[in-house]
PDB file of N, CA and C in Angstrom:
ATOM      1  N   UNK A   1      -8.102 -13.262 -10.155  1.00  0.00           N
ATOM      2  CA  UNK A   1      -8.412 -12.449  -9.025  1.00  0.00           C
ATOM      3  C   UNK A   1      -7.182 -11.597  -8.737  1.00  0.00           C
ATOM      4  N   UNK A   2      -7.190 -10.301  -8.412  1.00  0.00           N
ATOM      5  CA  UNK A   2      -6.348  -9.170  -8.143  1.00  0.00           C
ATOM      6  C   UNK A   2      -6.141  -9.143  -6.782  1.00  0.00           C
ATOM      7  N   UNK A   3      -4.878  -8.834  -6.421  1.00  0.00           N
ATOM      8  CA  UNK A   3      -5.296  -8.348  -4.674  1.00  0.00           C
ATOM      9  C   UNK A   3      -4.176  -7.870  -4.785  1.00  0.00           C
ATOM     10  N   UNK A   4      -4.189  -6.221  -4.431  1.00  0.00           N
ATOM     11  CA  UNK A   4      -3.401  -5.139  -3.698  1.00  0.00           C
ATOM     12  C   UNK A   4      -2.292  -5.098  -2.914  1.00  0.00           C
ATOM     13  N   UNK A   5      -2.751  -6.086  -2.343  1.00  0.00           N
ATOM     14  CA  UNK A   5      -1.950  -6.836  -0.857  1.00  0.00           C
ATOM     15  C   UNK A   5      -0.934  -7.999  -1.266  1.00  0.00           C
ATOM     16  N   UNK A   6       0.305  -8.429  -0.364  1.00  0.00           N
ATOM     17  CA  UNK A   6       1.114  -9.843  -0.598  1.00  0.00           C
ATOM     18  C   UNK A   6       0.487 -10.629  -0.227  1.00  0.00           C
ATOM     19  N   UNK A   7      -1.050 -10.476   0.385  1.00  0.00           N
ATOM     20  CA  UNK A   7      -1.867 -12.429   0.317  1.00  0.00           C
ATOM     21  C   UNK A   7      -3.250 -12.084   0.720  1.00  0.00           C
ATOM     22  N   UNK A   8      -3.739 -12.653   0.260  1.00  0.00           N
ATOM     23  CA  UNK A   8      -5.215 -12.173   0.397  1.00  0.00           C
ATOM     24  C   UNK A   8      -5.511 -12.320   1.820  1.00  0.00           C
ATOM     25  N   UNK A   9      -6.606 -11.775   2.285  1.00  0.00           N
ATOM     26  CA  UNK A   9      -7.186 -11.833   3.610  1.00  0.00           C
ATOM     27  C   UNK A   9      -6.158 -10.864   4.858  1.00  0.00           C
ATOM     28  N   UNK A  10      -5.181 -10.408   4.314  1.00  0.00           N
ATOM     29  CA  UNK A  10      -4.135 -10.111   4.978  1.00  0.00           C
ATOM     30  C   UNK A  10      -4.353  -8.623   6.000  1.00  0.00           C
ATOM     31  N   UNK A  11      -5.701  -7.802   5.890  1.00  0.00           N
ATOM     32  CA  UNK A  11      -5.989  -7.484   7.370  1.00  0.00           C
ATOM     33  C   UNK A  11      -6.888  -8.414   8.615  1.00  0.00           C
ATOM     34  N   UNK A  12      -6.972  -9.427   7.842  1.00  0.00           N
ATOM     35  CA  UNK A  12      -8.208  -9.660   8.631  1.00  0.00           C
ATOM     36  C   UNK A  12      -8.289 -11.237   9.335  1.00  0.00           C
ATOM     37  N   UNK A  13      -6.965 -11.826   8.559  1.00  0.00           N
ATOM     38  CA  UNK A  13      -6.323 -13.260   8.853  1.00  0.00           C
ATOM     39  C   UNK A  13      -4.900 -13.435   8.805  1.00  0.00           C
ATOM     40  N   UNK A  14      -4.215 -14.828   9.402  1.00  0.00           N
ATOM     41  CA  UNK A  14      -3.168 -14.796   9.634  1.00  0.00           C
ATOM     42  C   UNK A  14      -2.367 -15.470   8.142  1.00  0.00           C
ATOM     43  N   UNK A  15      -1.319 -15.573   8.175  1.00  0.00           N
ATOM     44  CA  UNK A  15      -0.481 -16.041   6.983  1.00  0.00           C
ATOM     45  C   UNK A  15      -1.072 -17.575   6.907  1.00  0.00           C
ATOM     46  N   UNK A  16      -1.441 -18.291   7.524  1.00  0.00           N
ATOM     47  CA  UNK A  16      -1.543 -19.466   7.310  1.00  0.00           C
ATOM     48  C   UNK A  16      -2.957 -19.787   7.047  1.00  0.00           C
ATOM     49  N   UNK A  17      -3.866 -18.953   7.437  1.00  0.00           N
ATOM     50  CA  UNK A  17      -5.336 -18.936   6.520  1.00  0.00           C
ATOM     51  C   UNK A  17      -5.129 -18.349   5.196  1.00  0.00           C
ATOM     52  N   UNK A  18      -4.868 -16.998   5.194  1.00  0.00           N
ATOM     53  CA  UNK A  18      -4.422 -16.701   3.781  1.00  0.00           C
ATOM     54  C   UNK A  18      -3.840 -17.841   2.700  1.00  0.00           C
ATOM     55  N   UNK A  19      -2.708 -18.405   2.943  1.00  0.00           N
ATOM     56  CA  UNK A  19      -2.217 -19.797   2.296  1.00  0.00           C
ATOM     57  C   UNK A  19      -3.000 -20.315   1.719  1.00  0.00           C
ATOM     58  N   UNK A  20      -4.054 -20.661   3.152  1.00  0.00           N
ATOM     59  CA  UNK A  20      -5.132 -21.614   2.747  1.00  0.00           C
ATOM     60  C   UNK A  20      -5.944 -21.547   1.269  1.00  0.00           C
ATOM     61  N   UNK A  21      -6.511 -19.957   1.678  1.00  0.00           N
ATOM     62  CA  UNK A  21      -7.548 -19.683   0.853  1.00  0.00           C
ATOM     63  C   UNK A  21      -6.751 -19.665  -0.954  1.00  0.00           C
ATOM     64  N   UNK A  22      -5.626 -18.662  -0.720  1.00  0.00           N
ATOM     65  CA  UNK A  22      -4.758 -18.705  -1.699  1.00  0.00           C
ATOM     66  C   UNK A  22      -4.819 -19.906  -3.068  1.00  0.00           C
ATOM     67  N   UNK A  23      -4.216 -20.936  -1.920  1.00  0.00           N
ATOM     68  CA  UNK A  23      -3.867 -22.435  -2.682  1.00  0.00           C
ATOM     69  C   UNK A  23      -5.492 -23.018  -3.433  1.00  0.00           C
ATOM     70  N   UNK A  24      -6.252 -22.482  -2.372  1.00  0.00           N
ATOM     71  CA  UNK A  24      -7.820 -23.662  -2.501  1.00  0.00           C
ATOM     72  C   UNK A  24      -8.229 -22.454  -3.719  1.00  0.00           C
ATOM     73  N   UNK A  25      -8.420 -21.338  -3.945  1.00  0.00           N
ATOM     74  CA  UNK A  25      -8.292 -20.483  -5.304  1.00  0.00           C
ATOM     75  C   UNK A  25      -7.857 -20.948  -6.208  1.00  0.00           C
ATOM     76  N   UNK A  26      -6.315 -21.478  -6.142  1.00  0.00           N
ATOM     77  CA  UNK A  26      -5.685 -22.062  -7.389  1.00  0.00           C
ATOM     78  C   UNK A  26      -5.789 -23.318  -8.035  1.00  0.00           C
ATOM     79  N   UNK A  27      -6.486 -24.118  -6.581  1.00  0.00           N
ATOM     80  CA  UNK A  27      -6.595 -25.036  -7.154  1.00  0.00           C
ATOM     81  C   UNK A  27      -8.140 -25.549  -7.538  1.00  0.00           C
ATOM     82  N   UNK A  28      -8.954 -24.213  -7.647  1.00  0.00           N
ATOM     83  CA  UNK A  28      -9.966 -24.695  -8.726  1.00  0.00           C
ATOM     84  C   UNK A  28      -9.658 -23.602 -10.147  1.00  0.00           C
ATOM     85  N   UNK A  29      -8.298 -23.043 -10.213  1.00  0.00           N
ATOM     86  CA  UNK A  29      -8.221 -22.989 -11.665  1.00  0.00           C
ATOM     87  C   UNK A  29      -8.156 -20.845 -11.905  1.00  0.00           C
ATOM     88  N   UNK A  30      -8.022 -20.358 -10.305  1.00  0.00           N
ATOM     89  CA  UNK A  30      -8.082 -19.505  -9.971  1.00  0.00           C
ATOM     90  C   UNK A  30      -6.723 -18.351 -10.607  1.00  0.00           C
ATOM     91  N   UNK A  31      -6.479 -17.652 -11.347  1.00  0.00           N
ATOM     92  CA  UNK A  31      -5.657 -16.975 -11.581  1.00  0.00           C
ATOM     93  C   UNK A  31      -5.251 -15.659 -10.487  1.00  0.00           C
ATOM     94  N   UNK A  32      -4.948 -16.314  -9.511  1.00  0.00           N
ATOM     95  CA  UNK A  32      -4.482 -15.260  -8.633  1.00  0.00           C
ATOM     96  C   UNK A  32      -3.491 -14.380  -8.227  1.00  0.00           C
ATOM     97  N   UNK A  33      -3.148 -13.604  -8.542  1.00  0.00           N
ATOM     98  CA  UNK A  33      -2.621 -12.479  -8.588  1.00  0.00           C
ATOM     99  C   UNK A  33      -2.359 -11.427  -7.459  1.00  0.00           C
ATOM    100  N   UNK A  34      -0.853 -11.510  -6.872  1.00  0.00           N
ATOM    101  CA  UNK A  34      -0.982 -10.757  -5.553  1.00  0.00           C
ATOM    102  C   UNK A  34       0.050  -9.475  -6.186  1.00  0.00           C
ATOM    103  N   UNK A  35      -0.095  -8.134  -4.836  1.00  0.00           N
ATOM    104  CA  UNK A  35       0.627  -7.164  -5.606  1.00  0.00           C
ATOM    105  C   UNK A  35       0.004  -6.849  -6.366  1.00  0.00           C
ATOM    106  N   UNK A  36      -1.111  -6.696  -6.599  1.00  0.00           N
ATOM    107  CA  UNK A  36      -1.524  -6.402  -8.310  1.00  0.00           C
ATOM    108  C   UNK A  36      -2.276  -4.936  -7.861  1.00  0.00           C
ATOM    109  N   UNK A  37      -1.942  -3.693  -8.707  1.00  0.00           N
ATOM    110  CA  UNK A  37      -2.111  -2.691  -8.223  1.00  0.00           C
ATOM    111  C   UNK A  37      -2.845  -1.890  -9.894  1.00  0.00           C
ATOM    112  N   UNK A  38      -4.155  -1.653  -9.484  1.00  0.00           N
ATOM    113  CA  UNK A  38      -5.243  -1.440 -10.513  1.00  0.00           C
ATOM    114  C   UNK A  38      -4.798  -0.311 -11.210  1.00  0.00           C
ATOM    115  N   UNK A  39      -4.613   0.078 -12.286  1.00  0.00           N
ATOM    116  CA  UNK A  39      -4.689   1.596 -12.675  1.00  0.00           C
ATOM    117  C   UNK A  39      -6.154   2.202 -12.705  1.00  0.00           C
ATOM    118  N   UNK A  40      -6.588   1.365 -13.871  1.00  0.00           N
ATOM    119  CA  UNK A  40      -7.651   1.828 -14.441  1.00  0.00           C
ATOM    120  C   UNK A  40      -8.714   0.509 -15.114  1.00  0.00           C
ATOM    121  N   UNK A  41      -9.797   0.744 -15.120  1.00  0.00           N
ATOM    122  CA  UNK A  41     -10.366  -0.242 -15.987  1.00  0.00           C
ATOM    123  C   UNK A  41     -10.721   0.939 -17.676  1.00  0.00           C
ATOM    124  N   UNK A  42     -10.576  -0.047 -18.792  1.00  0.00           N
ATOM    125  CA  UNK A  42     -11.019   0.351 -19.883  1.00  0.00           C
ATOM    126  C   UNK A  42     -12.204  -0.396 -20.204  1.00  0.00           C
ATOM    127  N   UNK A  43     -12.529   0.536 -21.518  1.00  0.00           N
ATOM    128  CA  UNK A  43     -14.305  -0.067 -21.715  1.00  0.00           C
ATOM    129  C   UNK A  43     -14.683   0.758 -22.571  1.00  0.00           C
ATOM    130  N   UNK A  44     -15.521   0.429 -23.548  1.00  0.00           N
ATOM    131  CA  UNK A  44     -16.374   0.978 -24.867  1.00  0.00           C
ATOM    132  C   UNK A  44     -17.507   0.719 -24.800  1.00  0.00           C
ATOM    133  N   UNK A  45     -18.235   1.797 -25.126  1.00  0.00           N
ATOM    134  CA  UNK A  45     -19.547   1.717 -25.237  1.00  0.00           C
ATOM    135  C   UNK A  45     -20.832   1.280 -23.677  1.00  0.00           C
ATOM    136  N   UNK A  46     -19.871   1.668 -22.849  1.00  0.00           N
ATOM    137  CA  UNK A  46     -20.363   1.471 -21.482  1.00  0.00           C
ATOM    138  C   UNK A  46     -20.308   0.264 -20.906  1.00  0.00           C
ATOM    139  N   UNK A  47     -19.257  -0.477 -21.813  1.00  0.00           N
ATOM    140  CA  UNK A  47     -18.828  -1.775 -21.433  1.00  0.00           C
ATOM    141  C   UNK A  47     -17.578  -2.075 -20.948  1.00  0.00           C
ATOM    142  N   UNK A  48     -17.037  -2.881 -19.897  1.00  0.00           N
ATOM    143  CA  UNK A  48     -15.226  -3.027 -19.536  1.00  0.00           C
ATOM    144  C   UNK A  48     -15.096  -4.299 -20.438  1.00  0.00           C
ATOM    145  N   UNK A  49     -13.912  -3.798 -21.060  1.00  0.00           N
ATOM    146  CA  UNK A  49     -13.383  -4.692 -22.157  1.00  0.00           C
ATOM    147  C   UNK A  49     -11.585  -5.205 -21.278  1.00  0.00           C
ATOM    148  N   UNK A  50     -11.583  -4.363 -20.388  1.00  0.00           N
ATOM    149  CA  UNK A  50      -9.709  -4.850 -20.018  1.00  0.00           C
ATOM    150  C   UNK A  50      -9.433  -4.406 -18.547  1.00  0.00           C
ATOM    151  N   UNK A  51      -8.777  -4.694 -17.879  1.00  0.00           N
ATOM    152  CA  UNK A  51      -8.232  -4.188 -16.458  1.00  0.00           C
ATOM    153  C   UNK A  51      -6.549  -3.873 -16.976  1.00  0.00           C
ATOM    154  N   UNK A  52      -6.266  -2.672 -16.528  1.00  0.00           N
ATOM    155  CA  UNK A  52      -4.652  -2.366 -16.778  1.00  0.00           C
ATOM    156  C   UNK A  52      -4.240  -2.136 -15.431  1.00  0.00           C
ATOM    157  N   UNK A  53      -3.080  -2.944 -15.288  1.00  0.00           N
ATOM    158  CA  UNK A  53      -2.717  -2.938 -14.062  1.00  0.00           C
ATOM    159  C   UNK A  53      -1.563  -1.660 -13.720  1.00  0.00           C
ATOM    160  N   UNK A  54      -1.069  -1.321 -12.793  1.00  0.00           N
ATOM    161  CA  UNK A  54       0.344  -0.243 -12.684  1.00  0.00           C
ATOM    162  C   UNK A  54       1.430  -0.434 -13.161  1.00  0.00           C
ATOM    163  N   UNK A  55       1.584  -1.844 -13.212  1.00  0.00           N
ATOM    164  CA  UNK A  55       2.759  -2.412 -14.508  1.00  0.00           C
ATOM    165  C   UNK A  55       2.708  -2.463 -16.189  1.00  0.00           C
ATOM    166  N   UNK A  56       1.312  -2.043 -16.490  1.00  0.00           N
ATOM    167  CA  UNK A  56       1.276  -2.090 -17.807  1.00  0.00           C
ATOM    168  C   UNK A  56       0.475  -3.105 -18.564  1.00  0.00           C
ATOM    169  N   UNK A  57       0.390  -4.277 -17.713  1.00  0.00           N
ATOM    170  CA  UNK A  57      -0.026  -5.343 -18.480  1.00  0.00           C
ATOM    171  C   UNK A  57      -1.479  -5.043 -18.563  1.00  0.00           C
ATOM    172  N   UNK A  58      -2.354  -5.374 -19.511  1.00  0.00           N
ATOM    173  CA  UNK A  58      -3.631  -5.247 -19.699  1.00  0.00           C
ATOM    174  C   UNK A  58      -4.638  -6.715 -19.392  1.00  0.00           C
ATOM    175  N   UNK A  59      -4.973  -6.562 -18.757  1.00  0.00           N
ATOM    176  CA  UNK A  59      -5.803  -8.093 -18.981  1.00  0.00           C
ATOM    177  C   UNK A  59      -7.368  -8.370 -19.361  1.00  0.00           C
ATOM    178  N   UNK A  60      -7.488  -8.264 -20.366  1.00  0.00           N
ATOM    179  CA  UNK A  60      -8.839  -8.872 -20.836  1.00  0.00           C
ATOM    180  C   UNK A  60     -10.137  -9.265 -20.047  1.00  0.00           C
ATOM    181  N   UNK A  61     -11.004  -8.519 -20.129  1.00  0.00           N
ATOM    182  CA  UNK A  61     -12.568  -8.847 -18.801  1.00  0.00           C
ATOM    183  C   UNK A  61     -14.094  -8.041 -19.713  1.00  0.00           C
ATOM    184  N   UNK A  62     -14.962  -9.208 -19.300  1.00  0.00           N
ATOM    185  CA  UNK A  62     -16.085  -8.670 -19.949  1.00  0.00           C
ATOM    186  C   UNK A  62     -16.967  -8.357 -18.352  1.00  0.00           C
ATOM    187  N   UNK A  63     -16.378  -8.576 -17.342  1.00  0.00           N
ATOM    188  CA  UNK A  63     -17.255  -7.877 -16.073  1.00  0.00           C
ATOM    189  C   UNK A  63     -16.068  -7.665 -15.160  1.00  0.00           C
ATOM    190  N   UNK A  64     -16.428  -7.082 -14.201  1.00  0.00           N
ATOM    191  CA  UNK A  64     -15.577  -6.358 -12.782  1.00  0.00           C
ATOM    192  C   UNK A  64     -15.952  -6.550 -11.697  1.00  0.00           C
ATOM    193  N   UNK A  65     -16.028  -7.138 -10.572  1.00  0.00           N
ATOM    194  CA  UNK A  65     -16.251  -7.393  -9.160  1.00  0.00           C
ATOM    195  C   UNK A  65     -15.266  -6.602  -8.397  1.00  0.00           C
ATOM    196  N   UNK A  66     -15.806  -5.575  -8.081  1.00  0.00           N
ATOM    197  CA  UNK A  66     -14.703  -4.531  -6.763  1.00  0.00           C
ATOM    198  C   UNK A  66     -15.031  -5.110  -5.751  1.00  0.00           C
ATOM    199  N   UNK A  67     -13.655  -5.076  -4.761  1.00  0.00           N
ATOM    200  CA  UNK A  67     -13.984  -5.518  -3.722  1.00  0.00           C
ATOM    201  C   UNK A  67     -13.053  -4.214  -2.621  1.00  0.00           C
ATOM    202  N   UNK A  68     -13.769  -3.557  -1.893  1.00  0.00           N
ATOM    203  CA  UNK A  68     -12.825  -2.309  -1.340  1.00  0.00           C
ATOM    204  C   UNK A  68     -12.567  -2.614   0.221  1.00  0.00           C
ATOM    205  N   UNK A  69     -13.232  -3.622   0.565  1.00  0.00           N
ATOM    206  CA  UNK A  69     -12.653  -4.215   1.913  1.00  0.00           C
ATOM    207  C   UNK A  69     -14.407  -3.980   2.849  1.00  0.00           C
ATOM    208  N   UNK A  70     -14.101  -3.541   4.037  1.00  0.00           N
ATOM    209  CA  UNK A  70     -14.670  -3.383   4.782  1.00  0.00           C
ATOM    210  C   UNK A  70     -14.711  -2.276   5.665  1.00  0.00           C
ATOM    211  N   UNK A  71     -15.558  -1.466   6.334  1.00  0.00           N
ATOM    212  CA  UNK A  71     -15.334  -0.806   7.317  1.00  0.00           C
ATOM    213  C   UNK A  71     -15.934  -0.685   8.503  1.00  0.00           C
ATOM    214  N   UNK A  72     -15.722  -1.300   9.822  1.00  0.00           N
ATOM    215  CA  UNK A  72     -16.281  -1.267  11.179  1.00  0.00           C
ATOM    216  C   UNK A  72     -17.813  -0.181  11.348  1.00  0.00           C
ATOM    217  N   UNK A  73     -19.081  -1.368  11.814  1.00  0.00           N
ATOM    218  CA  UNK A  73     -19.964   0.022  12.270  1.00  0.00           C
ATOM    219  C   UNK A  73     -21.033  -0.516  12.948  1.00  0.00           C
ATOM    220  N   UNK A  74     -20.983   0.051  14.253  1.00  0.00           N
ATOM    221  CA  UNK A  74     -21.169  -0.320  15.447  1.00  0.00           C
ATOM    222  C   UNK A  74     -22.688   0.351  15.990  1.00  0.00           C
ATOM    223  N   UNK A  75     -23.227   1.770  14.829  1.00  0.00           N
ATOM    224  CA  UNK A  75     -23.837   3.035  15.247  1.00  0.00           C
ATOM    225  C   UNK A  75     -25.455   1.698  15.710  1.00  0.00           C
ATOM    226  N   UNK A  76     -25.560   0.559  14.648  1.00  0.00           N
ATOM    227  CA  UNK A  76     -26.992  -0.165  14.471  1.00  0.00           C
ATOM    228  C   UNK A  76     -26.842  -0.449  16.232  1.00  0.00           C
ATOM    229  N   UNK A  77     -25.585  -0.945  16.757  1.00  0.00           N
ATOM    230  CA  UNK A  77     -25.947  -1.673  17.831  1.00  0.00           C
ATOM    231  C   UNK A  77     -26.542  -1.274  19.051  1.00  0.00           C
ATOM    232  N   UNK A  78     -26.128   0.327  19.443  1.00  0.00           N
ATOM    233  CA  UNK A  78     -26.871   1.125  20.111  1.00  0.00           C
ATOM    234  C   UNK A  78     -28.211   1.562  19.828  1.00  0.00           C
ATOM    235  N   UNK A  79     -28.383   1.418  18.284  1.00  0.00           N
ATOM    236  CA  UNK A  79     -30.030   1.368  18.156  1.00  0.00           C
ATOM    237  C   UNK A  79     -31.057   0.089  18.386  1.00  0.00           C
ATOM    238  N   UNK A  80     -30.319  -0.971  18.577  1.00  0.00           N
ATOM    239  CA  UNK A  80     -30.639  -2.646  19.175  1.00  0.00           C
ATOM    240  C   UNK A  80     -30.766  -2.307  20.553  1.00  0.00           C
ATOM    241  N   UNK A  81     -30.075  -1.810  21.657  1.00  0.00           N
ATOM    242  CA  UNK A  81     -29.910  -1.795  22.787  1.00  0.00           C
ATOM    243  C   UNK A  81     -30.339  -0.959  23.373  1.00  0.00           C
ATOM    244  N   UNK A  82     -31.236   0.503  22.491  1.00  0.00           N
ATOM    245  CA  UNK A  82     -32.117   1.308  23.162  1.00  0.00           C
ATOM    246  C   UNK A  82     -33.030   0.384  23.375  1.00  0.00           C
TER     247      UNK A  82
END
């Protein structure tokens, strides 16, 4: 798992949930990876064969799960409350 950020969850929880989740990741075998800053994904034939990170290293993947966060939206709730 990749994350952008120095700890996962880190807009949205405190350092000591982050930890949490962190550790309980690793310890089912989780390759987690903080700082990790995407370049590009590669791929042949309409397939991803690698993730290259901004450092160079390439890492090997036959699928991709993006995850781009979240963004606040409130517009449904005023259509609940008409």
């Amino acid at each position: 798992m990749l994350e952008a950020l120095p700890r996962v969850l880190a807009r949205v929880a405190r350092e000591q949930l982050s930890d949490f989740y962190q550790q309980a990741h690793r310890d089912h075998g989780v390759d987690l990876r903080l700082n990790a800053r995407v370049e590009c994904l590669e791929g042949e034939d309409g397939q991803v064969t690698a993730v290259r990170l901004e450092d160079g290293e390439r890492i090997p993947a036959q699928a991709v799960i993006v995850g781009i966060g979240i963004c606040r939206s409130s517009e449904h709730l005023a259509q609940v409350a008409a």
